[in-house]
Protein backbone atom coordinates (compact mmCIF):
# COMPACT_ATOMS: atom_id res chain seq x y z
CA UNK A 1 113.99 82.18 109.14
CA UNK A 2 113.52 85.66 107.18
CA UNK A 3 111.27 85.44 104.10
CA UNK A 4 112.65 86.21 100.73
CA UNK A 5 110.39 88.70 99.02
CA UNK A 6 112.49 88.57 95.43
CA UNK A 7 115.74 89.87 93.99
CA UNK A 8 113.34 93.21 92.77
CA UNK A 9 112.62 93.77 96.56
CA UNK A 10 116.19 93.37 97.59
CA UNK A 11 117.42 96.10 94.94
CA UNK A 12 114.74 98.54 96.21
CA UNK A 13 115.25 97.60 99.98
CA UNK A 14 118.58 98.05 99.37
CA UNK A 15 118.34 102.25 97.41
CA UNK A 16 116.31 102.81 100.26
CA UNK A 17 118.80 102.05 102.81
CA UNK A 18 121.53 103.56 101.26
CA UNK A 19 119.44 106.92 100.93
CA UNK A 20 117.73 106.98 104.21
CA UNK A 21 121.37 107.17 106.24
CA UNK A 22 122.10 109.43 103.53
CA UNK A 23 119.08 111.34 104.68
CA UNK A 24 119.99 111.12 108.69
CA UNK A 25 123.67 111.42 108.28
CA UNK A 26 122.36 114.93 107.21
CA UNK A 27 119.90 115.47 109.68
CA UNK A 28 119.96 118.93 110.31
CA UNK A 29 122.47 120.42 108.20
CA UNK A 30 120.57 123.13 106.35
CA UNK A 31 119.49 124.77 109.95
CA UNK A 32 123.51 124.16 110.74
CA UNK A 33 125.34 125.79 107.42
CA UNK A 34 122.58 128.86 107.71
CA UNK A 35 124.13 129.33 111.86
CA UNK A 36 127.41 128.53 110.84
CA UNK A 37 127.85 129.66 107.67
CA UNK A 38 125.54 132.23 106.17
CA UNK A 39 125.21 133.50 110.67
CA UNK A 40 121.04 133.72 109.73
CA UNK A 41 118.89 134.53 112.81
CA UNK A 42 116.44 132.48 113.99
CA UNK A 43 113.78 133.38 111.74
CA UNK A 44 115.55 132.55 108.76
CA UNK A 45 116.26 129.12 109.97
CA UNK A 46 112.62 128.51 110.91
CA UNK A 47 111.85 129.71 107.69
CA UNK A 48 114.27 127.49 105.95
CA UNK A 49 112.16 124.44 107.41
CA UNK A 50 108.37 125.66 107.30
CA UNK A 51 109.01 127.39 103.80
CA UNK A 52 110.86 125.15 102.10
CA UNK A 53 108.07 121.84 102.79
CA UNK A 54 105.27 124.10 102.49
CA UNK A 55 106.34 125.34 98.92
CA UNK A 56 107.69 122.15 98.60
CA UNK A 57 104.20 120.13 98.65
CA UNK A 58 102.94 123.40 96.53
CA UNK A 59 104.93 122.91 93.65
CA UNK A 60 104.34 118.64 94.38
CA UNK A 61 100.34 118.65 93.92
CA UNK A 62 100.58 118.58 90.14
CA UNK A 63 103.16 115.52 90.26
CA UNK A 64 100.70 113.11 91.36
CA UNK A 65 98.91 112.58 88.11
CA UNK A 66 101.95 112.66 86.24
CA UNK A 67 103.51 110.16 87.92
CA UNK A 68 100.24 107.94 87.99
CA UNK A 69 100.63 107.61 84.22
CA UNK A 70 104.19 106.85 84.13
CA UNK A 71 106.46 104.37 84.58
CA UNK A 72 107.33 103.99 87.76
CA UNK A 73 110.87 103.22 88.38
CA UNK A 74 112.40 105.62 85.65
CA UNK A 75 110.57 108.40 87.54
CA UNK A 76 111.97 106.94 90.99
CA UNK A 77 115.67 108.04 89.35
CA UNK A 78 114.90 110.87 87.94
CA UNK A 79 113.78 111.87 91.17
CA UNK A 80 117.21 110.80 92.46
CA UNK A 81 119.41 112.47 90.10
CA UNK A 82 117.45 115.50 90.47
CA UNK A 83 117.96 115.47 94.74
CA UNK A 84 121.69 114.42 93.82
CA UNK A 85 122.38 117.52 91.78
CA UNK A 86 120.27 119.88 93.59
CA UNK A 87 122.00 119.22 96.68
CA UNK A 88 125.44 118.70 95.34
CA UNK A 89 125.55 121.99 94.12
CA UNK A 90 125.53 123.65 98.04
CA UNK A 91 129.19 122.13 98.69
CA UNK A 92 130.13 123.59 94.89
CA UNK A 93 128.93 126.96 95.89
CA UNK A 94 130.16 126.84 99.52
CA UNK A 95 133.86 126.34 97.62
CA UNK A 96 133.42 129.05 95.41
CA UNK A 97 132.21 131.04 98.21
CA UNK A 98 129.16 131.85 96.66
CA UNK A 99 126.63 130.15 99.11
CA UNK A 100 123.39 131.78 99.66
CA UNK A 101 120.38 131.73 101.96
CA UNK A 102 118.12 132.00 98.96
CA UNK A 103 119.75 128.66 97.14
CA UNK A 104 119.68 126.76 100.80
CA UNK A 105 115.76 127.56 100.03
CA UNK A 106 115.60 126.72 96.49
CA UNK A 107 117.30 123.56 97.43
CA UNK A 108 114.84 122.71 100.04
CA UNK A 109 111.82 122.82 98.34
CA UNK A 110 113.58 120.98 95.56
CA UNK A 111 114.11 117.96 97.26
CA UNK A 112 110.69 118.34 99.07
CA UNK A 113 108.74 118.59 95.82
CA UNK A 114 111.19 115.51 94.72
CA UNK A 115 110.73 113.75 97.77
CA UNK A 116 106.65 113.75 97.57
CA UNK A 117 107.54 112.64 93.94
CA UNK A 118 109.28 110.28 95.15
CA UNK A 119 107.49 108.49 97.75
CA UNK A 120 104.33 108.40 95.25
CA UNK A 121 106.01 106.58 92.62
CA UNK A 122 107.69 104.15 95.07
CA UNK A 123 104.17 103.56 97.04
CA UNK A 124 102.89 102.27 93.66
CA UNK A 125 106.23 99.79 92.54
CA UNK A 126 106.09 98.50 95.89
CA UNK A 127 102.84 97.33 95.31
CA UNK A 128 104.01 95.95 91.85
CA UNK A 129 107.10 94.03 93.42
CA UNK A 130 106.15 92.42 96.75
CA UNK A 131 102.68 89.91 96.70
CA UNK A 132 100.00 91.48 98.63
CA UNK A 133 100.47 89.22 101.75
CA UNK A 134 104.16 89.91 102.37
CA UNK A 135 103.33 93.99 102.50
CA UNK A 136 103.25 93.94 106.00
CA UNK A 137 106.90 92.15 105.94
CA UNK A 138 108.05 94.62 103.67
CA UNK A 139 107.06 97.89 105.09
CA UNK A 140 108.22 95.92 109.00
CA UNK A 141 111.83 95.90 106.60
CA UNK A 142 111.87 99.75 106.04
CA UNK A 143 110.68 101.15 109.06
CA UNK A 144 113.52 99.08 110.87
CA UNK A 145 115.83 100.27 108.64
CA UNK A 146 114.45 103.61 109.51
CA UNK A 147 114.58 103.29 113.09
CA UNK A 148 118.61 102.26 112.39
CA UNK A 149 119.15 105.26 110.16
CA UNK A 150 117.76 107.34 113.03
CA UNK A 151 120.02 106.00 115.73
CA UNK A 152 123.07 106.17 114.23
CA UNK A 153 123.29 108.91 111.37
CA UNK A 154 122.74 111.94 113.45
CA UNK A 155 125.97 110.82 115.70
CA UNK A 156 127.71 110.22 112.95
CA UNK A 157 126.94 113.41 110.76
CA UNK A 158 127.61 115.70 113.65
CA UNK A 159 131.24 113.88 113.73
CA UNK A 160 132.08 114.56 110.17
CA UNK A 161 130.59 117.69 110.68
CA UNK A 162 133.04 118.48 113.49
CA UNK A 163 136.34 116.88 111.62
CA UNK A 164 135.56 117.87 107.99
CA UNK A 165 133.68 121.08 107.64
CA UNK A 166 129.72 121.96 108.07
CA UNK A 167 128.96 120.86 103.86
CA UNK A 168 130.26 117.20 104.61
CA UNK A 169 127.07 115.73 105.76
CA UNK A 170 125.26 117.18 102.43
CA UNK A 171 127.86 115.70 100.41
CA UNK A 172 127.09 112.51 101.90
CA UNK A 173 123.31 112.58 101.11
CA UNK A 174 124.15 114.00 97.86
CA UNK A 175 125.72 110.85 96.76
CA UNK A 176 123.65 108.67 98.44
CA UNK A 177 120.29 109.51 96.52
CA UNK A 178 122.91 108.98 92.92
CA UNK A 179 122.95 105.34 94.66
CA UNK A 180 119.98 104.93 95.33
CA UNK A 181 119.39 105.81 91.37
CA UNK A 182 121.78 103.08 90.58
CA UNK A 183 119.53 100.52 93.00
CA UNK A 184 116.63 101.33 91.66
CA UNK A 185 118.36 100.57 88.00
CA UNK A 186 119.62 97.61 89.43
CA UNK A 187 116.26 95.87 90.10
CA UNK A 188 115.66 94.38 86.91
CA UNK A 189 112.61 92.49 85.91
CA UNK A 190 109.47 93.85 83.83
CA UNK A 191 107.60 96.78 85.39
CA UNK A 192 103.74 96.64 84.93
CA UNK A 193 102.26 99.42 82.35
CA UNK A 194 101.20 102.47 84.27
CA UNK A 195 97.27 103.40 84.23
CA UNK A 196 96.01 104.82 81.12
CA UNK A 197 94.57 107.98 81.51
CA UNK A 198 90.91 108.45 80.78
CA UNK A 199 91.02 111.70 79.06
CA UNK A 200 92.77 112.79 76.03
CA UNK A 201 94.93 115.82 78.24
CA UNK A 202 95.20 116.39 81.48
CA UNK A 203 92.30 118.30 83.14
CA UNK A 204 93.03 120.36 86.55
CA UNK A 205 89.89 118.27 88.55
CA UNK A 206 92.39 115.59 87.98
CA UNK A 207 94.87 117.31 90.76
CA UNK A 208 92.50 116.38 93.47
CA UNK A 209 92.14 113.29 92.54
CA UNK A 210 94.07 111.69 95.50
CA UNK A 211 92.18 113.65 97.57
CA UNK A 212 88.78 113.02 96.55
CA UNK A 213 89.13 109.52 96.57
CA UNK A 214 90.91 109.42 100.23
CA UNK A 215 87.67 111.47 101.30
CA UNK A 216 85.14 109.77 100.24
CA UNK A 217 86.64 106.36 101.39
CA UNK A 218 85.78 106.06 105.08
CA UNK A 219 88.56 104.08 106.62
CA UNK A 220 90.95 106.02 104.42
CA UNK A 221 89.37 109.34 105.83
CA UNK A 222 89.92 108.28 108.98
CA UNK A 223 93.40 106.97 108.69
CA UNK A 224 94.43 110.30 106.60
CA UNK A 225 93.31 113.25 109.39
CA UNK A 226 94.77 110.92 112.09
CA UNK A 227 98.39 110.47 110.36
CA UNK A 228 98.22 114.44 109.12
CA UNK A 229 97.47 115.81 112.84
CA UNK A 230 99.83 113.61 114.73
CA UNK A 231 102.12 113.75 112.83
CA UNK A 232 101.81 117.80 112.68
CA UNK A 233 101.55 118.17 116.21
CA UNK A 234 104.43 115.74 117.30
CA UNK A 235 106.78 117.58 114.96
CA UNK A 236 105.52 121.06 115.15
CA UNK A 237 107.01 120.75 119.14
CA UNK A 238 110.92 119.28 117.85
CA UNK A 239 112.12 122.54 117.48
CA UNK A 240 110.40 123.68 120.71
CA UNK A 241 111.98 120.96 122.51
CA UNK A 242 115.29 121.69 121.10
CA UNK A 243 115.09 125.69 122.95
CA UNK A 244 113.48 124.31 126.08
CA UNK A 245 116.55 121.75 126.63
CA UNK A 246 119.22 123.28 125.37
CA UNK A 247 118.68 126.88 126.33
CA UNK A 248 116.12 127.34 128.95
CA UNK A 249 117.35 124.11 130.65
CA UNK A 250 120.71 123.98 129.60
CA UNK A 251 121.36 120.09 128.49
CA UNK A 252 124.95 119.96 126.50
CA UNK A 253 123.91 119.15 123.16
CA UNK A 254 125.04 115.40 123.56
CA UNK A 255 122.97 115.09 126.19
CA UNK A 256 120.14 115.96 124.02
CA UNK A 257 121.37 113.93 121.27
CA UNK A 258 121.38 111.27 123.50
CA UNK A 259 118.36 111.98 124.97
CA UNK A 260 116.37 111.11 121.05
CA UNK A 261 119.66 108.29 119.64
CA UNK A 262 118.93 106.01 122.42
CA UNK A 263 115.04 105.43 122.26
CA UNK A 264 114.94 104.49 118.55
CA UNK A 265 116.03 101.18 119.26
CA UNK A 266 112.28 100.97 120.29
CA UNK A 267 111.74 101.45 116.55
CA UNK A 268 113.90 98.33 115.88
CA UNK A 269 112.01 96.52 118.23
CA UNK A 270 108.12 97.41 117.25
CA UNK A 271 109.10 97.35 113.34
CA UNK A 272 110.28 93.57 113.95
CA UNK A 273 107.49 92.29 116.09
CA UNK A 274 104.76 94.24 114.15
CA UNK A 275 103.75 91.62 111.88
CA UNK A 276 103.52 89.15 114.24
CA UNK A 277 101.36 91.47 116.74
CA UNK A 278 99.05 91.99 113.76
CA UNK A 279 98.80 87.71 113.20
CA UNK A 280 98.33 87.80 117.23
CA UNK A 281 95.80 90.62 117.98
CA UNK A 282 94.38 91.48 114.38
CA UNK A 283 94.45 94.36 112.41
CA UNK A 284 91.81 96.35 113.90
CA UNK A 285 92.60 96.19 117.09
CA UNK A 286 96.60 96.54 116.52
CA UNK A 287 95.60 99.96 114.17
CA UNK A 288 93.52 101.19 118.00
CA UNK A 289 95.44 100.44 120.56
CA UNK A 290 98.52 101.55 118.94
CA UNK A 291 97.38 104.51 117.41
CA UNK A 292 95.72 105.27 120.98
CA UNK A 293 98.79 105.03 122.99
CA UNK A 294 101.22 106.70 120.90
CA UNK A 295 98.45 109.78 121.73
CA UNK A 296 99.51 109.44 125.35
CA UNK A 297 102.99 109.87 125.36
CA UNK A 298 103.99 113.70 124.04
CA UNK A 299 102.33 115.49 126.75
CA UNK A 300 104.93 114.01 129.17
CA UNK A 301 107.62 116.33 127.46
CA UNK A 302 105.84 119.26 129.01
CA UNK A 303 106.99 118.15 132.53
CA UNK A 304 110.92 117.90 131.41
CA UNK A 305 113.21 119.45 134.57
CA UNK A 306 117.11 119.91 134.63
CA UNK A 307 119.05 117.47 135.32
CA UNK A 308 119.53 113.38 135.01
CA UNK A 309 115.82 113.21 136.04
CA UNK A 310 114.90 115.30 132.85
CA UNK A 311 116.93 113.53 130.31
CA UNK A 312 115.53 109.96 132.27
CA UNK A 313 111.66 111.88 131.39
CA UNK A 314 112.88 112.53 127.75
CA UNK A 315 114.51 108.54 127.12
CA UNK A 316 111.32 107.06 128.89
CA UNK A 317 108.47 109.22 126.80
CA UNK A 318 110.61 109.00 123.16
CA UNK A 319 110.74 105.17 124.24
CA UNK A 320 106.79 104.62 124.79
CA UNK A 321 106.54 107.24 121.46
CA UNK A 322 108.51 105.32 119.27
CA UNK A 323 107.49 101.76 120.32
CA UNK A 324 104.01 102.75 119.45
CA UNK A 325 104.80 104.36 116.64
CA UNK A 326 106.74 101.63 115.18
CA UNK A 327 104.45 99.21 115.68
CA UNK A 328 101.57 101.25 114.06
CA UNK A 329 103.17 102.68 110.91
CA UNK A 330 104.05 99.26 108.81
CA UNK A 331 99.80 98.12 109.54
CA UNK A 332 99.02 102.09 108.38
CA UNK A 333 101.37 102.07 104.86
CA UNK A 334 100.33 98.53 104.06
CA UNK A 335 96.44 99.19 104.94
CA UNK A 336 96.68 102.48 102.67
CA UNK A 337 98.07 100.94 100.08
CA UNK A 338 95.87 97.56 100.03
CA UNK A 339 92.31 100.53 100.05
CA UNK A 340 94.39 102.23 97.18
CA UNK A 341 92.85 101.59 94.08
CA UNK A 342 95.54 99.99 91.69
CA UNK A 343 95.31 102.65 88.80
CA UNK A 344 95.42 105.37 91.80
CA UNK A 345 98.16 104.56 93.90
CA UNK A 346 100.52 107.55 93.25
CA UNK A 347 97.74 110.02 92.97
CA UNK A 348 96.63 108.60 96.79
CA UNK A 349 99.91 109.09 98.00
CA UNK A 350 100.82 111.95 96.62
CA UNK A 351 97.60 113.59 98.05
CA UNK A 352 98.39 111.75 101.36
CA UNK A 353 102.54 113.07 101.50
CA UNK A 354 101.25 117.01 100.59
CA UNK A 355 98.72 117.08 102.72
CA UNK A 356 101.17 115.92 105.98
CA UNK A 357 103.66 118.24 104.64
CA UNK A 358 102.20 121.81 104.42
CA UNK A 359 100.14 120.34 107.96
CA UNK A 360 103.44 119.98 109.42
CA UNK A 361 104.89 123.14 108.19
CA UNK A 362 101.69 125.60 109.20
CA UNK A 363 101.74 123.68 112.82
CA UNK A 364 105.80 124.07 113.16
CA UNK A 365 105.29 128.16 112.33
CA UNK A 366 101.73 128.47 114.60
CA UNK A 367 103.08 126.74 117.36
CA UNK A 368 106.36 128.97 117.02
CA UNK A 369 104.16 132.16 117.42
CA UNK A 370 102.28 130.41 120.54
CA UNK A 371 105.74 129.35 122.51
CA UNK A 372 106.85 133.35 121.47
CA UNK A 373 103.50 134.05 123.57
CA UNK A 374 103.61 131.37 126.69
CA UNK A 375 107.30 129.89 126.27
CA UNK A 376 108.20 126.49 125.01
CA UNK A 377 107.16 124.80 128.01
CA UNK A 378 103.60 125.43 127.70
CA UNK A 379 102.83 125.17 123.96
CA UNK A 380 104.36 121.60 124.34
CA UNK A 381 102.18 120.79 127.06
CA UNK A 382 99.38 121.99 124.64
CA UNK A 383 99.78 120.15 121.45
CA UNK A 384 100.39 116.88 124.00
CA UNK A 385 96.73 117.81 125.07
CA UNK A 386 95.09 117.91 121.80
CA UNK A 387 97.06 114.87 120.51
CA UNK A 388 94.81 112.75 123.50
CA UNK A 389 92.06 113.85 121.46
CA UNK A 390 93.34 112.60 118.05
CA UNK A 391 92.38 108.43 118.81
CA UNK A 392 89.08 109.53 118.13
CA UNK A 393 89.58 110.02 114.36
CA UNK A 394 90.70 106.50 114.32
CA UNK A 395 88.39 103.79 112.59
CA UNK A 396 85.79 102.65 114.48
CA UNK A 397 83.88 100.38 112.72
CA UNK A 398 84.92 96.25 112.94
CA UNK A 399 84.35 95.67 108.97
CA UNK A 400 85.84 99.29 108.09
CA UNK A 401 89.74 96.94 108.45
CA UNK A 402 88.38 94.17 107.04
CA UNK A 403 88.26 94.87 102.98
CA UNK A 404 90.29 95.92 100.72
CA UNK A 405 89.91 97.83 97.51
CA UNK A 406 90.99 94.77 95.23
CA UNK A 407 88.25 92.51 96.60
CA UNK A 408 86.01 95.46 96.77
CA UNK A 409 83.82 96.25 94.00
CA UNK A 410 85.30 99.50 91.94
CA UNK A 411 84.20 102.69 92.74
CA UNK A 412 82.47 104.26 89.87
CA UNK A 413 84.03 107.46 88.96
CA UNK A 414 87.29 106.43 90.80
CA UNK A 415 87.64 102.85 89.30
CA UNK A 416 90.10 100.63 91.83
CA UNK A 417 93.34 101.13 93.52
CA UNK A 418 95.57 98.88 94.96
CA UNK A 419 99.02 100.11 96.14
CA UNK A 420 101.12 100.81 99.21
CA UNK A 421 104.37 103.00 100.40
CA UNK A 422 107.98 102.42 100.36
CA UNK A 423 109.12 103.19 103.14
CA UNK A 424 109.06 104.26 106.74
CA UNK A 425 108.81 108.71 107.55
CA UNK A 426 112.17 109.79 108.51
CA UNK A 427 110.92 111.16 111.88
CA UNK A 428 109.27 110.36 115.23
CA UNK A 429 106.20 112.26 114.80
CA UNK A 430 106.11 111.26 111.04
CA UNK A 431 102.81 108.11 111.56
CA UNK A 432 102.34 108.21 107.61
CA UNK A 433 105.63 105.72 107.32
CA UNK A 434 106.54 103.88 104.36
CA UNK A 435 105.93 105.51 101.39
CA UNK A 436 109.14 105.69 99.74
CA UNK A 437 112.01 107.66 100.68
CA UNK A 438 114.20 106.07 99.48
């Protein structure tokens, strides 16, 4: 029988839903309207993606102390509103046939700044909403819904896209975040008071907050360069994968939508069963073997070949990826959250979200210039290497998953945290998971 975690939980379950096949429905559409539309070249649509989440998490590093001291869910819809206008106003200019590659930009990092925002604020009222012991449940909730999202919004976006024009799909996730505002009102109840700050004004040591305590926690440390570099080096091969199928081996592009739809109902499966693996095998050994296996996978896309036999390669590593992957990202967001100190949760996870961010954005535009230097093929086969060598930033140490920062003693210049994400990464590669994305 499912648990009930609370009409609060429901509300925000619910936002998150709504915006996350908002989110996938859209998948893609910038790098679409600057083809189809605007007829950029290549560069400009690789630098829509790496600039726009690089300056993105930029402009985002100052938001984490700001939202630590604020109210949580009013921030969560501001956020909201602010993606809902922002990208409502590409379809207005794209009727007035005023479009531009520079707003496409501008909107980008927008939302990126908005969605690290986001995700910080969420981490924290998740914390605030669902008892400690039913995080694991919760975050298992959103990284299915995730993993659903994935599988069918993509097919579906590229349909409208084909019947109703290249804008529809943004249209679509326009509206969706304005619900997710209205989910987020929805939720009721009282919302704890946010941490008081400690000094008078805001000092700029205080922007590397996050940071400093993440480094100088051990198992955080370890859990933090894991997530960043997998999660860079899975994703900075996507688009490399996309020219090595489609052009240089010449899938039709359903064939390669196929090839990533069909394999996220591992996600569906690991997000359900990951709670249950933890209460079998235990934390520690759940966060390893995981972690370790979903290493293994990637450098199997280096050996893709034409054909049925390729797009069989493709289903079976995305499969293993996923699985793994699914499994291991509920046990990371709820561990993160449970070592975040309670009065630090946003500035944690803001610190966390920027850091994978501008990672993922230098490794998409470095491993660009290496497949411009020894072709797709090979600089896939070379981030699958290093990513074998990635388990061994894992925790190692059997008490290091034992404790968590409310039973710990406080830290004295960083006092305690206690908080967790809302909600799964919108990608494959993306191991940091819930965190709110709602």
């Amino acid at each position: 029988m499912r648990r009930s975690l609370g009409r609060e939980f429901r509300w925000l379950w619910t936002a998150f839903a709504v915006s996350t096949v908002g989110t996938w429905l859209a998948f893609n559409a910038f790098p679409l309207i600057a083809l189809r539309v605007l007829h950029a070249g290549p560069p400009e649509v690789s630098a829509l993606a790496a600039v726009g989440m690089a300056v993105g998490a930029a402009v985002a590093v100052p938001l984490g102390p700001w939202v630590e001291f604020r109210r949580k869910r009013p921030v969560m819809v501001a956020m909201d509103l602010v993606r809902f206008a922002a990208m409502l106003s590409i379809p207005a200019a794209y009727a007035l046939g005023l479009l531009t590659f520079v707003q496409l930009l501008v909107v980008s990092i927008v939302v990126s700044a908005c969605d690290i925002a986001f995700r910080a604020a969420s981490g924290a009222n998740l914390k605030a909403v669902v008892r400690p012991e039913d995080l694991l449940v919760a975050n298992g909730r959103f990284e299915s819904t995730t993993w659903t999202a994935t599988m069918i919004g993509p097919p579906l976006g590229g349909a409208a896209i084909g019947l109703l024009g290249p804008v529809t799909t943004v249209v679509a996730d326009a509206v969706s975040y304005l619900l997710s505002a209205l989910g987020i009102r929805a939720m009721g109840g009282d919302e704890p008071p946010p941490a008081r700050r400690e000094a008078a004004r805001p000092r700029a040591r205080d922007l590397f907050d996050g940071w400093r305590y993440i480094l100088t926690h051990a198992e955080l440390r370890s859990l933090f360069l894991n997530s960043s570099l997998v999660g860079g080096l899975i994703l900075a091969t996507e688009p490399l994968l996309t020219v090595l199928m489609v052009d240089r081996l010449g899938f039709p592009l359903w064939q390669y939508g196929l090839a990533f739809a069909v394999p996220c109902t591992a996600g569906l499966v690991g997000s359900r069963l990951s709670r249950r693996i933890v209460a079998r095998y235990g934390r520690r050994r759940v966060v390893r073997v995981a972690g370790t296996l979903g290493a293994c996978w990637p450098v199997g896309l280096a050996f893709i070949g034409p054909g049925v036999a390729g797009l069989a390669l493709v289903m079976v590593v995305e499969f293993g990826l996923i699985t793994c992957l699914s499994v291991y990202n509920p046990v990371l967001a709820t561990r993160r959250l449970e070592l975040a100190p309670t009065d630090r949760v946003a500035r944690v996870l803001s610190a966390w979200t920027v850091t994978k961010n501008a990672t993922i954005a230098a490794l998409t535009a470095l491993w660009g210039l290496l497949a411009g230097l020894t072709g797709p093929r090979v600089a896939i086969g070379i981030a699958g290497v290093l990513l074998l060598a990635t388990p061994l930033l894992l925790p190692r140490r059997e008490g290091s998953l034992g404790r968590s920062s409310d039973s710990a003693p406080a830290e004295p210049a960083l006092a305690s945290v206690a908080s967790r994400d809302a909600g799964p990464a919108p990608t494959r590669g993306d191991t940091d998971d819930p965190g709110g994305s709602a």
